[in-house]
N, C-alpha and C. Protein backbone atom coordinates (compact mmCIF):
# COMPACT_ATOMS: atom_id res chain seq x y z
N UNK A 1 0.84 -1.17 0.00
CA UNK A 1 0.00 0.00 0.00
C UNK A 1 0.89 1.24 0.00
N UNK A 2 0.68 2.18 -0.76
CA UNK A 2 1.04 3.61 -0.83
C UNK A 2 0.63 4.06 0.05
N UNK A 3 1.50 5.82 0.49
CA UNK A 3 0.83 6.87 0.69
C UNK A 3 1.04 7.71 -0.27
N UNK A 4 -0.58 8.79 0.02
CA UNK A 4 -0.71 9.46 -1.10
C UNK A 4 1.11 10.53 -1.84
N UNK A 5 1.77 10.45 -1.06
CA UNK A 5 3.18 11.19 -1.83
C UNK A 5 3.93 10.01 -2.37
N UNK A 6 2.90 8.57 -2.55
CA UNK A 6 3.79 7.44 -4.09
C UNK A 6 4.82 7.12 -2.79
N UNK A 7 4.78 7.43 -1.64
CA UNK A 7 6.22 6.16 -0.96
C UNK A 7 4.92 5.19 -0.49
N UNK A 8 6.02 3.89 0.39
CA UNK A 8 5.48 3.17 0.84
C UNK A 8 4.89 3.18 2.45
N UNK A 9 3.82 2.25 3.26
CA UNK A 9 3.80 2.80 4.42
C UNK A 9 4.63 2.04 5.35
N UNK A 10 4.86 2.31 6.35
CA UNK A 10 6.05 1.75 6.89
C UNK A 10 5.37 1.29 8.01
N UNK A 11 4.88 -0.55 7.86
CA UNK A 11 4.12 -0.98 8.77
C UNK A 11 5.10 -0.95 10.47
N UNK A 12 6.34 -0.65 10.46
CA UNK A 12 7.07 -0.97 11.75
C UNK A 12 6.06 0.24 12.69
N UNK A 13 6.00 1.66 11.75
CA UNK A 13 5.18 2.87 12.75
C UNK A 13 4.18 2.80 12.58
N UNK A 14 3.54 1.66 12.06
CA UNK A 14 1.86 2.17 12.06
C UNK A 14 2.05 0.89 13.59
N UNK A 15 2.19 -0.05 13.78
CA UNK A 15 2.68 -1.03 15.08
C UNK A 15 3.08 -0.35 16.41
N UNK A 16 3.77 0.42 16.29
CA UNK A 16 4.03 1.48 16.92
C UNK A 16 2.98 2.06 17.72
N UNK A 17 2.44 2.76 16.83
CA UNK A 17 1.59 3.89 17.16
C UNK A 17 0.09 3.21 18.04
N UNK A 18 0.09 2.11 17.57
CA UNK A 18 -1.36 1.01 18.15
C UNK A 18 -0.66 0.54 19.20
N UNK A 19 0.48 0.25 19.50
CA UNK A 19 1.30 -0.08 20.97
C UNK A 19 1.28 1.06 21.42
N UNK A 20 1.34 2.06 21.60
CA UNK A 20 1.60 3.57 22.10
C UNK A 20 -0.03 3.64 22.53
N UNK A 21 -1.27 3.33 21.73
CA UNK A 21 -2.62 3.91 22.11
C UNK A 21 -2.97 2.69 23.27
N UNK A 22 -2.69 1.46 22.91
CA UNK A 22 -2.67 0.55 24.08
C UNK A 22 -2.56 0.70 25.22
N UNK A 23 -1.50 1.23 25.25
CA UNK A 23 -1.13 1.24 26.54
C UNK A 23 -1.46 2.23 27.14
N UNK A 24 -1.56 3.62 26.53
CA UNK A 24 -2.13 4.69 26.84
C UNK A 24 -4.16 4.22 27.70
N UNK A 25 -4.60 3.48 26.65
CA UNK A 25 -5.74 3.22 27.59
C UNK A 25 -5.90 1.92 28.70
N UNK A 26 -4.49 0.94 28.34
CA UNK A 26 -4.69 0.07 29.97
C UNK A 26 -3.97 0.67 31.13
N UNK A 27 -2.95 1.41 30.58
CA UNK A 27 -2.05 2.18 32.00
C UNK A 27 -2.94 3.06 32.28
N UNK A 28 -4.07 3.60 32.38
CA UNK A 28 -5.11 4.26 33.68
C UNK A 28 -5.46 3.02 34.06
N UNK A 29 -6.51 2.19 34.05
CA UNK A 29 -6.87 0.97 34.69
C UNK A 29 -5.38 0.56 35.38
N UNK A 30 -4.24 0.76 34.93
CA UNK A 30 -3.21 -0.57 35.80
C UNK A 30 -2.94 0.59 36.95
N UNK A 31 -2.86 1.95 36.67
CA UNK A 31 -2.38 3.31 37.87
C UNK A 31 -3.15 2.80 38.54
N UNK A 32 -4.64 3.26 38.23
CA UNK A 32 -5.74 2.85 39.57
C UNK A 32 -5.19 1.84 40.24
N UNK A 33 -5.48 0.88 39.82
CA UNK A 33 -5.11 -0.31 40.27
C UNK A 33 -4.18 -0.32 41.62
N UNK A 34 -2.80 0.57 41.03
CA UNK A 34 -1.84 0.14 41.83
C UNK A 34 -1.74 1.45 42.71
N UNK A 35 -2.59 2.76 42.50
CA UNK A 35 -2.66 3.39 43.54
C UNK A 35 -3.48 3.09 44.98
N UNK A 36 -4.30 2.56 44.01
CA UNK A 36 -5.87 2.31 45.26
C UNK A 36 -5.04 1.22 45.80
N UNK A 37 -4.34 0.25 45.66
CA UNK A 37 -3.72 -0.93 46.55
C UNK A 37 -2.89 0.15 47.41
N UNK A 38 -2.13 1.10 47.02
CA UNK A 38 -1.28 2.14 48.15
C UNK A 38 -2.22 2.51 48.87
N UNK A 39 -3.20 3.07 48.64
CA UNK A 39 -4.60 4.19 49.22
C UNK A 39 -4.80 2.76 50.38
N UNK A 40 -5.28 1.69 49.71
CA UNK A 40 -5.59 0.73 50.81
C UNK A 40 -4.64 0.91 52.02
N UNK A 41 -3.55 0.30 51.88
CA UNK A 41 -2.48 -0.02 52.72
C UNK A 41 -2.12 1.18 53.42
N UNK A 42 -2.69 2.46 53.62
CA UNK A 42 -2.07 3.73 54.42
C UNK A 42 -3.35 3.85 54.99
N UNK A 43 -4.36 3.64 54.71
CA UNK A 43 -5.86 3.56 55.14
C UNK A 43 -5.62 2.53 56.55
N UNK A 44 -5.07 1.49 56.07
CA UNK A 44 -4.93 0.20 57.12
C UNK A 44 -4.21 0.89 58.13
N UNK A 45 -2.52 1.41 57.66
CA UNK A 45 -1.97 1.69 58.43
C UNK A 45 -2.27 2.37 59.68
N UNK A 46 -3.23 3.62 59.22
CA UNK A 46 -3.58 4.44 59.40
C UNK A 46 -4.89 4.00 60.70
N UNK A 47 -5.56 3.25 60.46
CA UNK A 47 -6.63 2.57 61.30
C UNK A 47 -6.35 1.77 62.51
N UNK A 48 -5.04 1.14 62.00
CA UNK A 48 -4.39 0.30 63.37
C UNK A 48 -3.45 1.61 64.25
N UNK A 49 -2.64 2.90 63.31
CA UNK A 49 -2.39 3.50 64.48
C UNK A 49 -3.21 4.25 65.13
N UNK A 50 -4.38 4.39 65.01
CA UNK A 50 -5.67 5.05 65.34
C UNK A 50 -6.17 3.97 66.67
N UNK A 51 -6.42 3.08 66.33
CA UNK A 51 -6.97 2.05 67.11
C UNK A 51 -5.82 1.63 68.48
N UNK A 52 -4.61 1.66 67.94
CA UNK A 52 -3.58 1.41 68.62
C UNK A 52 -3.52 2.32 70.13
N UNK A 53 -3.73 3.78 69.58
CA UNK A 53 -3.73 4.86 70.69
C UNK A 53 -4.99 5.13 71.13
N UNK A 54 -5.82 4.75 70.88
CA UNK A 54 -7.08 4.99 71.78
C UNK A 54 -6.72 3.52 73.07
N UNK A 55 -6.47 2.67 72.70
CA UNK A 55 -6.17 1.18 73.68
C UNK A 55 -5.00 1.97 74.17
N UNK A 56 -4.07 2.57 73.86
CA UNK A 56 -3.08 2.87 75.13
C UNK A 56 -3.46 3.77 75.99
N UNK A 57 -4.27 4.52 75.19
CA UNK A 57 -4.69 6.31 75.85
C UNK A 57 -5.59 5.60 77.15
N UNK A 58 -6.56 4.83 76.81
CA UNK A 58 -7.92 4.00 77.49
C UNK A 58 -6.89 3.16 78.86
N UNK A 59 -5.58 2.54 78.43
CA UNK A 59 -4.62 2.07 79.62
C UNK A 59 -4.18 2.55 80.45
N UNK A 60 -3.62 3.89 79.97
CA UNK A 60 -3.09 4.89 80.43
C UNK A 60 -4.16 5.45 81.68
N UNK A 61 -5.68 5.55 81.35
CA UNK A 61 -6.50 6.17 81.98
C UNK A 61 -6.63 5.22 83.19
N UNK A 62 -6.41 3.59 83.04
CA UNK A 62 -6.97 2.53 83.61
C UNK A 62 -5.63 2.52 84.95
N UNK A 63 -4.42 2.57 84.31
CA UNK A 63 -3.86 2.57 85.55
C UNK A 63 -3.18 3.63 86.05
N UNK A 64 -3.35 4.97 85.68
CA UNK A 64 -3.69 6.21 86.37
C UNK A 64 -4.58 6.53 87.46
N UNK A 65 -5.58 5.59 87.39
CA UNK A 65 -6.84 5.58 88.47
C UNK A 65 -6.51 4.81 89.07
N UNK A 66 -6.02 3.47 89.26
CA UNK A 66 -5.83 2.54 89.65
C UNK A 66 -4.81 2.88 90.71
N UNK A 67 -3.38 3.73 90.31
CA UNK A 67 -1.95 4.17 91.10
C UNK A 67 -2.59 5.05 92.07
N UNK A 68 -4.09 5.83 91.98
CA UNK A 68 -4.23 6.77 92.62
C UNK A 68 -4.29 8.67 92.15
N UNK A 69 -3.69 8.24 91.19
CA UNK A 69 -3.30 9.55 90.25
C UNK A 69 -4.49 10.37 89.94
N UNK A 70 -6.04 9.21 89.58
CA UNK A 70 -6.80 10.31 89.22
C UNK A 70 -6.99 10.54 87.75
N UNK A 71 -8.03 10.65 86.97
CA UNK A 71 -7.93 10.35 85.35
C UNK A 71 -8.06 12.00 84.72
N UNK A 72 -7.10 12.27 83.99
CA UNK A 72 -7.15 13.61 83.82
C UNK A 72 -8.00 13.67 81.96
N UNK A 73 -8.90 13.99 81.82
CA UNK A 73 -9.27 13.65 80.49
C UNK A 73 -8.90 14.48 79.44
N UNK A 74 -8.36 16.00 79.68
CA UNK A 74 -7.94 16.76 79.00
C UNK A 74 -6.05 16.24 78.48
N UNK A 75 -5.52 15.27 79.26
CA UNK A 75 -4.26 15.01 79.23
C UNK A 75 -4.43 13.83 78.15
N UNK A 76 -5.52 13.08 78.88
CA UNK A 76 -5.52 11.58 77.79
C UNK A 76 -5.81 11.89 76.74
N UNK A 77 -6.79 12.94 76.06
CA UNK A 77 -7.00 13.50 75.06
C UNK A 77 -6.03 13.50 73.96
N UNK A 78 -4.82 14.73 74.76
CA UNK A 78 -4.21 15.08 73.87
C UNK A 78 -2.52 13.72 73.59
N UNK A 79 -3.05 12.38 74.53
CA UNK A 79 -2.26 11.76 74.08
C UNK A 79 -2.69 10.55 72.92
N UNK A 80 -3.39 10.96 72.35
CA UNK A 80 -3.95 10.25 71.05
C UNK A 80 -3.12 10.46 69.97
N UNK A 81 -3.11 11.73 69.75
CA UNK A 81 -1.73 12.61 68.80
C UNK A 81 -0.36 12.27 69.22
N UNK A 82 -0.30 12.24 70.58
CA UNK A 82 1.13 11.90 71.34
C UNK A 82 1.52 11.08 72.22
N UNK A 83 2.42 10.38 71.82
CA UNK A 83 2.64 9.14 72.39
C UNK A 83 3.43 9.25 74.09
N UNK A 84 2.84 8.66 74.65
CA UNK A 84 3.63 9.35 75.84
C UNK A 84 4.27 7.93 76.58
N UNK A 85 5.83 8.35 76.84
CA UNK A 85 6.40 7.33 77.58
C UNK A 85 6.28 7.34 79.16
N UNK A 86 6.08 7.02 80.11
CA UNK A 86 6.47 6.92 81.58
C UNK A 86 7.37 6.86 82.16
N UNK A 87 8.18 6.02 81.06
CA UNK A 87 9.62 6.15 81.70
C UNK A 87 10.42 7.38 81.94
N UNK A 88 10.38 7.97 80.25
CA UNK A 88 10.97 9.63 80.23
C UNK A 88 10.31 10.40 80.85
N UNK A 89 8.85 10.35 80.70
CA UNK A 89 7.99 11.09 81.08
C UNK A 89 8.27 12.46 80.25
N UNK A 90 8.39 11.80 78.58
CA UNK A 90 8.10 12.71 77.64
C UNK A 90 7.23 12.00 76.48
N UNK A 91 6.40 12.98 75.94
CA UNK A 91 5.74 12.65 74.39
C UNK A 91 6.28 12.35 73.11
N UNK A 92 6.13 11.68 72.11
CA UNK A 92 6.64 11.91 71.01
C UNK A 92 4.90 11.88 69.74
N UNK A 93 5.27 12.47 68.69
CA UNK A 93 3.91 12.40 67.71
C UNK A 93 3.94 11.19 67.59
N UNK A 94 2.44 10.67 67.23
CA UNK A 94 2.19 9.54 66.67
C UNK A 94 2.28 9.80 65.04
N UNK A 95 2.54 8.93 64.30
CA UNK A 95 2.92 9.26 62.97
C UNK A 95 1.32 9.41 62.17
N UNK A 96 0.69 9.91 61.67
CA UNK A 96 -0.45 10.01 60.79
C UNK A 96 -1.57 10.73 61.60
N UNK A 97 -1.21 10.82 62.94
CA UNK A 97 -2.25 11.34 63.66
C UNK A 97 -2.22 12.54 64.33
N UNK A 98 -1.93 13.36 63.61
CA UNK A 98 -1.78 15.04 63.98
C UNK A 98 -3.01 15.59 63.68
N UNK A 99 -4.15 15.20 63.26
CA UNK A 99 -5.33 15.77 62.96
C UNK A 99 -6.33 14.67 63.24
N UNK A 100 -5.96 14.23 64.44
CA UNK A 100 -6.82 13.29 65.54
C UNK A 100 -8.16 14.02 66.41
N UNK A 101 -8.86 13.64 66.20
CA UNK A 101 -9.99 14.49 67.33
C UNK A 101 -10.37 13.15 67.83
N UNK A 102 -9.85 13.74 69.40
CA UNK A 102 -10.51 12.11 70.47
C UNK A 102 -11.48 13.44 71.70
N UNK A 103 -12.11 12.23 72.24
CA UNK A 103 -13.03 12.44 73.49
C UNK A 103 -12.60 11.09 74.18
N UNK A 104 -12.47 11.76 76.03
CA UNK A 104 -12.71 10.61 76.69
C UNK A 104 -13.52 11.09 77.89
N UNK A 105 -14.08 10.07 78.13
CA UNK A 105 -15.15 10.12 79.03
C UNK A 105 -15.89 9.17 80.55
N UNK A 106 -15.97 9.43 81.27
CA UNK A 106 -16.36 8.63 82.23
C UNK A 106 -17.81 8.66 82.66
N UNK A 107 -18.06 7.29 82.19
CA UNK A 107 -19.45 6.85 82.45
C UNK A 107 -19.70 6.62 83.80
N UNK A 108 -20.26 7.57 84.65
CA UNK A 108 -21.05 7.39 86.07
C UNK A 108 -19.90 8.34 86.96
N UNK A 109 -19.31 9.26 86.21
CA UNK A 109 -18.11 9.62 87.32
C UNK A 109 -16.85 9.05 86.98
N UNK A 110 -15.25 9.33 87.24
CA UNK A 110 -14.34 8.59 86.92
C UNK A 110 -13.45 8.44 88.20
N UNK A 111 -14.75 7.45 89.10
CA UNK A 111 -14.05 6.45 90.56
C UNK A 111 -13.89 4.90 90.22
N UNK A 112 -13.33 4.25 90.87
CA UNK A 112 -13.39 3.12 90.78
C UNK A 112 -14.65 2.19 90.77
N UNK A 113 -14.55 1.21 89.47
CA UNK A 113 -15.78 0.32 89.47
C UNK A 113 -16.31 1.17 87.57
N UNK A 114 -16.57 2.50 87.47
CA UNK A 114 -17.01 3.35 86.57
C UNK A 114 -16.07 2.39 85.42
N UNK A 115 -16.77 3.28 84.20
CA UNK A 115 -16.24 2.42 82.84
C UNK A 115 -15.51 4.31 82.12
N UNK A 116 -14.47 3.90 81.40
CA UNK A 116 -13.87 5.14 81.22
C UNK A 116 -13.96 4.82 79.69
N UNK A 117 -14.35 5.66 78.37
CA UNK A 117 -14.58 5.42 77.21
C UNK A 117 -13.82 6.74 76.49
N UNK A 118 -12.69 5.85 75.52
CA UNK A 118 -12.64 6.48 74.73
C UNK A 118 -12.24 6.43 73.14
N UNK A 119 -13.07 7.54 72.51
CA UNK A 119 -13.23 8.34 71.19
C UNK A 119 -12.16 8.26 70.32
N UNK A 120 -12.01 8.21 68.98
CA UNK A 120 -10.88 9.09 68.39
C UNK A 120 -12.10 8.58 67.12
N UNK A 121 -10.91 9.85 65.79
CA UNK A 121 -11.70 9.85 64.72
C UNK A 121 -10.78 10.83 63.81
N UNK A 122 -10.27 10.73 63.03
CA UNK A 122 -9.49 11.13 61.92
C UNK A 122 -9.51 10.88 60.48
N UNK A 123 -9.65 12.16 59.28
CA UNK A 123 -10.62 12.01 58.07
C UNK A 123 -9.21 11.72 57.39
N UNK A 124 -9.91 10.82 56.63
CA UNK A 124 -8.74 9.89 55.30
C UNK A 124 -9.23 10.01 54.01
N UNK A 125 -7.94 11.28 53.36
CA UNK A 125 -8.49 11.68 51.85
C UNK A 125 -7.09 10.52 51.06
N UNK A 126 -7.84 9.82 50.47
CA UNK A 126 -6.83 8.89 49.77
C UNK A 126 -6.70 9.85 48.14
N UNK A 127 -5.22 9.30 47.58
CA UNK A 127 -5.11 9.90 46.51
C UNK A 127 -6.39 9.48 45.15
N UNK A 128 -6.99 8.17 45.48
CA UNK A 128 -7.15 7.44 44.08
C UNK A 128 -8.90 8.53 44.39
N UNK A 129 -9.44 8.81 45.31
CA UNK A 129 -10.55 9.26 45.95
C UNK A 129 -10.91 10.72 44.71
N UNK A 130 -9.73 11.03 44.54
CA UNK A 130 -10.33 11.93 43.45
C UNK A 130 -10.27 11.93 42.18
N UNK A 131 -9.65 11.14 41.58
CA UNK A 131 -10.32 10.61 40.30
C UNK A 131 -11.47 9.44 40.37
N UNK A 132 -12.15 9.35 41.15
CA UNK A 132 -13.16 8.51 41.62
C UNK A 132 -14.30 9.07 41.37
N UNK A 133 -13.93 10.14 42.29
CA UNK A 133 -15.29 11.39 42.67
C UNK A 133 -15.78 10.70 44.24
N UNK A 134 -15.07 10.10 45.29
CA UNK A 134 -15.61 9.68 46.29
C UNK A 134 -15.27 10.80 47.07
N UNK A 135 -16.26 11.31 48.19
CA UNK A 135 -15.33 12.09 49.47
C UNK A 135 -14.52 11.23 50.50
N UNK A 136 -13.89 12.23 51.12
CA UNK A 136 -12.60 11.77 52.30
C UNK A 136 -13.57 10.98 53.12
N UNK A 137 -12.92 9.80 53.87
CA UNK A 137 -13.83 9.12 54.73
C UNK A 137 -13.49 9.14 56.21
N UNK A 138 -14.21 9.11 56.99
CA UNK A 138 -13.89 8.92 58.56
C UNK A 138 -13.43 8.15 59.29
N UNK A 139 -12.24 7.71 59.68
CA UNK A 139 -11.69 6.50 60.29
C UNK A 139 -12.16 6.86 61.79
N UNK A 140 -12.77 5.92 62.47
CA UNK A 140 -12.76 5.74 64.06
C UNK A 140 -12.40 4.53 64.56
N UNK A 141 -12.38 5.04 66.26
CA UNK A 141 -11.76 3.94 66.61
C UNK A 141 -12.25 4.72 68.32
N UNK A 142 -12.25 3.37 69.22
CA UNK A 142 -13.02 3.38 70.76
C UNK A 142 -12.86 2.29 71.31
N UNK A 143 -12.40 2.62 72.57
CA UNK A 143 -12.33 1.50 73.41
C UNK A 143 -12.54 1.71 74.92
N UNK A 144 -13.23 0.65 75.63
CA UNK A 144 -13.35 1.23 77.01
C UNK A 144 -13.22 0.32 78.11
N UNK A 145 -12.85 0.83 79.47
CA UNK A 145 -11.93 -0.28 80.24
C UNK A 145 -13.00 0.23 81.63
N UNK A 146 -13.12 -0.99 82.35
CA UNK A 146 -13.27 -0.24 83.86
C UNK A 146 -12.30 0.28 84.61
N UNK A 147 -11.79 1.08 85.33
CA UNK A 147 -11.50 1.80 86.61
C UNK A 147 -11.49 0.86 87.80
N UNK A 148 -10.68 0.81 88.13
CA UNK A 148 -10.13 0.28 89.34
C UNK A 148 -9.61 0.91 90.50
């Protein structure tokens, strides 16, 4: 087969050019693919360190009351975001959770026997979420211990 200027067509670039559109329309399907598996896996991450610090924050409260100390809820609060050692008796950030909103709370009073509950909740905008068209979603997480 000709082209119209009498040369020939040069099937190597017309091969080419249909490998080039190929892939152009499966590499979106394979991105998704392999973003939303990232989006998953920081979502997860993200849920267990969420879940992780409400169970220490909720420990923390359990044998604070327990030593005598007294449950301070404005302190446990802000250790959802911050990890706090006993030993140093210093904080460090929790990694993903700087825009943590927790509540804790004591059901009946916070004396011994009472149940001490607490909150957290932090919004997760994944990357793949906006070529989707989905909104950011709400991760929570709660746990609650009796008082001793």
């Amino acid at each position: 087969m000709r082209a119209p200027n009498g040369r020939r067509w040069n099937d190597a670039g017309a091969s080419a050019g249909q490998t080039m559109v190929e892939f152009a329309i499966v590499s979106v399907a394979f991105f998704l693919i392999v973003f939303g598996t990232v989006d998953f896996g920081r979502a997860i991450y993200l849920y267990s360190e969420l879940h992780n610090a409400v169970r220490d924050v909720a420990r923390e409260g359990k044998v604070g009351s327990a030593n005598g100390l007294g449950v301070d809820t404005a302190k446990l609060e802000s250790h959802i975001a911050d990890s706090w050692n006993p030993e140093t008796q210093t904080t460090h950030p929790r990694p993903g959770l700087g825009d943590a909103t927790a509540s804790v709370t004591c059901v009946g009073g916070c004396t011994s026997g009472n149940t001490l509950v607490v909150t957290a909740s932090i919004p997760f905008q994944a990357v793949t979420q906006g070529f989707l068209g989905l909104s950011p979603i709400t991760l929570k997480a709660s746990a609650s211990v009796t008082l001793e």
